[in-house]
N, C-alpha and C. Protein backbone atom coordinates (compact mmCIF):
# COMPACT_ATOMS: atom_id res chain seq x y z
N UNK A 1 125.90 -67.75 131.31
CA UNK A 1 124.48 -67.49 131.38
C UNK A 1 124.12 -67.18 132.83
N UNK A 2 123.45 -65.99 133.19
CA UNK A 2 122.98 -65.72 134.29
C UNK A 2 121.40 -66.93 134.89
N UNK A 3 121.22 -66.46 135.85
CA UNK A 3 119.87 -67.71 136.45
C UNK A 3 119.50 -65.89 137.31
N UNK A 4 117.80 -66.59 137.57
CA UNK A 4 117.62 -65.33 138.50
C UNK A 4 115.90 -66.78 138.56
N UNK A 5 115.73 -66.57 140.10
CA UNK A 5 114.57 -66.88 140.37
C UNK A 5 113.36 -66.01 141.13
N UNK A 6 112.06 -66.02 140.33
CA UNK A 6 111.31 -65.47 141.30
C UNK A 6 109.79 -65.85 140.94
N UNK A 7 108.98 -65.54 141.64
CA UNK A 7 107.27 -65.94 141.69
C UNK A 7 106.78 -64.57 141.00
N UNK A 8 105.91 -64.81 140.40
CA UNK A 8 104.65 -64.85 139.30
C UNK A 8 103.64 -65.16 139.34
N UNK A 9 102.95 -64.67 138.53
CA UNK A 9 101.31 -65.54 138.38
C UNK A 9 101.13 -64.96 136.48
N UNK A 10 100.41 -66.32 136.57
CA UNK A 10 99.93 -66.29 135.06
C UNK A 10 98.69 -65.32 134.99
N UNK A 11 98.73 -64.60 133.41
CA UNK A 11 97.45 -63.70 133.44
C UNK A 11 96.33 -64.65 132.26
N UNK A 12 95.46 -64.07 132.50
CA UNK A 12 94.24 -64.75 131.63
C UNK A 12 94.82 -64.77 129.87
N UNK A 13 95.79 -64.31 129.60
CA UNK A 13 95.63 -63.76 128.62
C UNK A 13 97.54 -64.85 128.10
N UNK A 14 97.76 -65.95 129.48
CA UNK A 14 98.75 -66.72 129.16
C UNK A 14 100.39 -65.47 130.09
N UNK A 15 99.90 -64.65 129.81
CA UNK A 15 101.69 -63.17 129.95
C UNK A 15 101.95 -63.86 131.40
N UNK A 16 103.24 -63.98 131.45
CA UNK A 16 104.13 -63.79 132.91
C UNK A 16 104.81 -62.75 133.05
N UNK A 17 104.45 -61.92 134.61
CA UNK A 17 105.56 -60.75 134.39
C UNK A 17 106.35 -61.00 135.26
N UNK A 18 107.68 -60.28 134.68
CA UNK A 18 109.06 -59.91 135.60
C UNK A 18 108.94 -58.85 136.13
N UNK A 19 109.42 -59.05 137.52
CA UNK A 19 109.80 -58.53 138.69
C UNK A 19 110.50 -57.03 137.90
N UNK A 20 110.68 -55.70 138.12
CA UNK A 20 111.27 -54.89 137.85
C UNK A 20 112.18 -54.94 137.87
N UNK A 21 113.04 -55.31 139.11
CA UNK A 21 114.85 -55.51 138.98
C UNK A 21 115.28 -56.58 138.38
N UNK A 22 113.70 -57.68 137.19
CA UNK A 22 114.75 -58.84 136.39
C UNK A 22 114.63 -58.36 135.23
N UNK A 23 113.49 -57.38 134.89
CA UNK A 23 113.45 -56.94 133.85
C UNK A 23 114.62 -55.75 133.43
N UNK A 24 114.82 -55.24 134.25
CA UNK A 24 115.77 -54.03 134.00
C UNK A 24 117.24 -54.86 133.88
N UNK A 25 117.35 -56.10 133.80
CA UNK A 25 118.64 -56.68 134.04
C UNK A 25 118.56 -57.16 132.26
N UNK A 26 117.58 -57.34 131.28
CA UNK A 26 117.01 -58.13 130.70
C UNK A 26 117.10 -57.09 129.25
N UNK A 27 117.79 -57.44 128.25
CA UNK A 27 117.56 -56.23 127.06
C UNK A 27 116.74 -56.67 125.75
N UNK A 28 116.02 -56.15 124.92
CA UNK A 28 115.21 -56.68 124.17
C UNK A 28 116.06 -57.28 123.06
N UNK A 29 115.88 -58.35 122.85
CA UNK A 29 116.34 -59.54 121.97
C UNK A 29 117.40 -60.21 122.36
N UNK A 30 117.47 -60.32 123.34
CA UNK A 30 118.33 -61.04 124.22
C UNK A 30 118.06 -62.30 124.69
N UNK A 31 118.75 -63.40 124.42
CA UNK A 31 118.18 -65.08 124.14
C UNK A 31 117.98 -65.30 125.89
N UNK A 32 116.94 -65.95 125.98
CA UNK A 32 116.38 -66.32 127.38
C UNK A 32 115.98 -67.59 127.52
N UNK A 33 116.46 -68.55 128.32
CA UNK A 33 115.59 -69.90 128.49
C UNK A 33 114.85 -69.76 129.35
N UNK A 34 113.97 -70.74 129.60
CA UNK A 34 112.47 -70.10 130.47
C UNK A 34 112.34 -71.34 130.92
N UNK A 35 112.22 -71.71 132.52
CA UNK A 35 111.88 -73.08 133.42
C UNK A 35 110.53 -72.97 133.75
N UNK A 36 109.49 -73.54 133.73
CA UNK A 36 108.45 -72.88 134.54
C UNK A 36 107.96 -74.23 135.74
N UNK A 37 107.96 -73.91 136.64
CA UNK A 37 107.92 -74.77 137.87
C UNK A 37 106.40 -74.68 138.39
N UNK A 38 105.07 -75.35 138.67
CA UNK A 38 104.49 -74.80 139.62
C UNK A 38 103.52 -76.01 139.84
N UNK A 39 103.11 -75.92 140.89
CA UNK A 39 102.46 -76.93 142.13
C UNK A 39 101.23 -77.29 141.96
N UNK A 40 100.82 -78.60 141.09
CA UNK A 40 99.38 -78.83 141.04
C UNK A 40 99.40 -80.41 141.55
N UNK A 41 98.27 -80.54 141.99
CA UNK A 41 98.23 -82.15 142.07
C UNK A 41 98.14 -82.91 141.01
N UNK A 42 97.39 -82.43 140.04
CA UNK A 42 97.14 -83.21 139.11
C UNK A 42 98.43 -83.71 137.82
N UNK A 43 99.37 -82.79 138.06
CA UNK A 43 100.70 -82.69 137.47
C UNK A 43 101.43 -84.23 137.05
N UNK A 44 101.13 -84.42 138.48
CA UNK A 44 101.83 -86.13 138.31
C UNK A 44 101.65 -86.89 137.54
N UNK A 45 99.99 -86.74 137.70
CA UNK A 45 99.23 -87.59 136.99
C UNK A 45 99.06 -87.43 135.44
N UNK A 46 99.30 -86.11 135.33
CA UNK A 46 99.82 -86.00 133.39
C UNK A 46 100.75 -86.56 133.13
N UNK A 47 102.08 -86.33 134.34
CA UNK A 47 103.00 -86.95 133.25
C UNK A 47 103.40 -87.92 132.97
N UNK A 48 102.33 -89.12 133.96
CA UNK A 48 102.48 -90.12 134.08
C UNK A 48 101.49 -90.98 133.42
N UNK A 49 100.33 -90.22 132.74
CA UNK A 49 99.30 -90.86 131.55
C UNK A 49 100.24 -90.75 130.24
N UNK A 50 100.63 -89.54 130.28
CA UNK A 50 101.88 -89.47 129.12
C UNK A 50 102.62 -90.07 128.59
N UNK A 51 103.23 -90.61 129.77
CA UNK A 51 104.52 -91.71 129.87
C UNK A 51 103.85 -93.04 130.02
N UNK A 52 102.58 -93.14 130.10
CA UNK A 52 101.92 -94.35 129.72
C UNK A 52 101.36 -94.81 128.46
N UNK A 53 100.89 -93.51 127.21
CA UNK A 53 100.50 -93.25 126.15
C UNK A 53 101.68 -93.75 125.10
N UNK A 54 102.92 -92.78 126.04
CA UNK A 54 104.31 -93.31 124.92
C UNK A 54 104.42 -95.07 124.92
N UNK A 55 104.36 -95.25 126.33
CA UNK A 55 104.90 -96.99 126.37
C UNK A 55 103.98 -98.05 125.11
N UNK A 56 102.78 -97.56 125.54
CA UNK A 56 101.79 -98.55 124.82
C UNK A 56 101.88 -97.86 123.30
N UNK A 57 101.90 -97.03 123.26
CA UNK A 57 102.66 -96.68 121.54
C UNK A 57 103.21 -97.48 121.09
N UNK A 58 104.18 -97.95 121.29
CA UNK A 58 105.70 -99.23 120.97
C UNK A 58 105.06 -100.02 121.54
N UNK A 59 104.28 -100.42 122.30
CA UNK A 59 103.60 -101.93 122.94
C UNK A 59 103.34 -102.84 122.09
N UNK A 60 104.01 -104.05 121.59
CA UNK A 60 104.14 -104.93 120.29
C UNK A 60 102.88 -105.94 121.39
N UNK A 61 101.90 -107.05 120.45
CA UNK A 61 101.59 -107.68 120.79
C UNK A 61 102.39 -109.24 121.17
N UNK A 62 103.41 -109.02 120.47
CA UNK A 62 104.45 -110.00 120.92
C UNK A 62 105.33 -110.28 121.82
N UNK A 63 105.09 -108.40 122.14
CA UNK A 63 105.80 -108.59 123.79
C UNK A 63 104.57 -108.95 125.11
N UNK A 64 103.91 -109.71 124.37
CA UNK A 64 103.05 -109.89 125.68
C UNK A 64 103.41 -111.55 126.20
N UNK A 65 104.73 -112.61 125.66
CA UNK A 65 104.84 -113.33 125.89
C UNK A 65 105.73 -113.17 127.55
N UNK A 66 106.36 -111.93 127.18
CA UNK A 66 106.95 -111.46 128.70
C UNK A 66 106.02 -111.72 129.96
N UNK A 67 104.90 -111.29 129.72
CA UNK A 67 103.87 -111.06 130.78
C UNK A 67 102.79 -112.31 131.14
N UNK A 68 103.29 -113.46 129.95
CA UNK A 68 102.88 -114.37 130.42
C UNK A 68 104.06 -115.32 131.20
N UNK A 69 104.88 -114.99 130.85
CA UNK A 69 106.30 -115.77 132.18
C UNK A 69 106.11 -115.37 132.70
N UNK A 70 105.70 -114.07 133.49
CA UNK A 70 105.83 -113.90 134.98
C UNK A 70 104.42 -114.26 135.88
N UNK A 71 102.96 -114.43 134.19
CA UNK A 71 101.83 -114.55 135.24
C UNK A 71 101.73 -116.29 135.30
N UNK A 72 102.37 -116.57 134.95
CA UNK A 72 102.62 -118.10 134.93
C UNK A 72 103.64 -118.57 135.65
N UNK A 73 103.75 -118.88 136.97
CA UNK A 73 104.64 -119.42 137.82
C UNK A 73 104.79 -120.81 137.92
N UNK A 74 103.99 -121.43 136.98
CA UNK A 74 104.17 -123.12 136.53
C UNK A 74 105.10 -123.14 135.54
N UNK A 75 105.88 -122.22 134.98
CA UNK A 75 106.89 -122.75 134.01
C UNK A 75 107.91 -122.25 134.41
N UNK A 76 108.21 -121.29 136.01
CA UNK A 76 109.38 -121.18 136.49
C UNK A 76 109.86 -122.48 137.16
C-alpha cells in the first residue's frame, strides 16, 4: 500500500480535494484508506467527553464501593 501526505481544506459541501499529482497517481475504484488529521482545540475535549460517556455506560452502582476505600482513609 502506498501513503502520500498532503494539506487540504474542507468544502461547505463536506468534498476534500487531491492535489493533482495524488490524484493522477489514484484510479477510479481503487480501495483507499483515508486518515484525516486536523488541529482544533476543542478536539481533546470530544474525545475525552466520549471516553467519559463510554466509562459511565458500564458504571455499575456497585462499583462505587471502590471509591469509598479510597475516600475513606479510616479503614486503611
Amino acid at each position: 500500500m502506498k501513503a502520500v501526505e498532503f494539506e487540504s481544506t474542507v468544502s461547505a459541501g463536506g468534498q476534500i480535494s487531491l492535489p493533482p499529482e495524488v490524484a493522477s497517481e489514484i484510479y477510479a475504484g481503487d480501495q483507499i484508506r483515508v486518515v484525516l488529521m486536523w488541529d482544533r482545540d476543542d478536539s481533546e475535549r470530544s474525545w475525552r467527553s466520549m471516553g467519559r460517556q463510554r466509562f459511565d455506560a458500564v458504571y455499575a452502582p456497585e462499583d462505587a464501593v471502590y471509591e469509598q476505600l479510597l475516600d475513606n482513609s479510616a479503614i486503611r
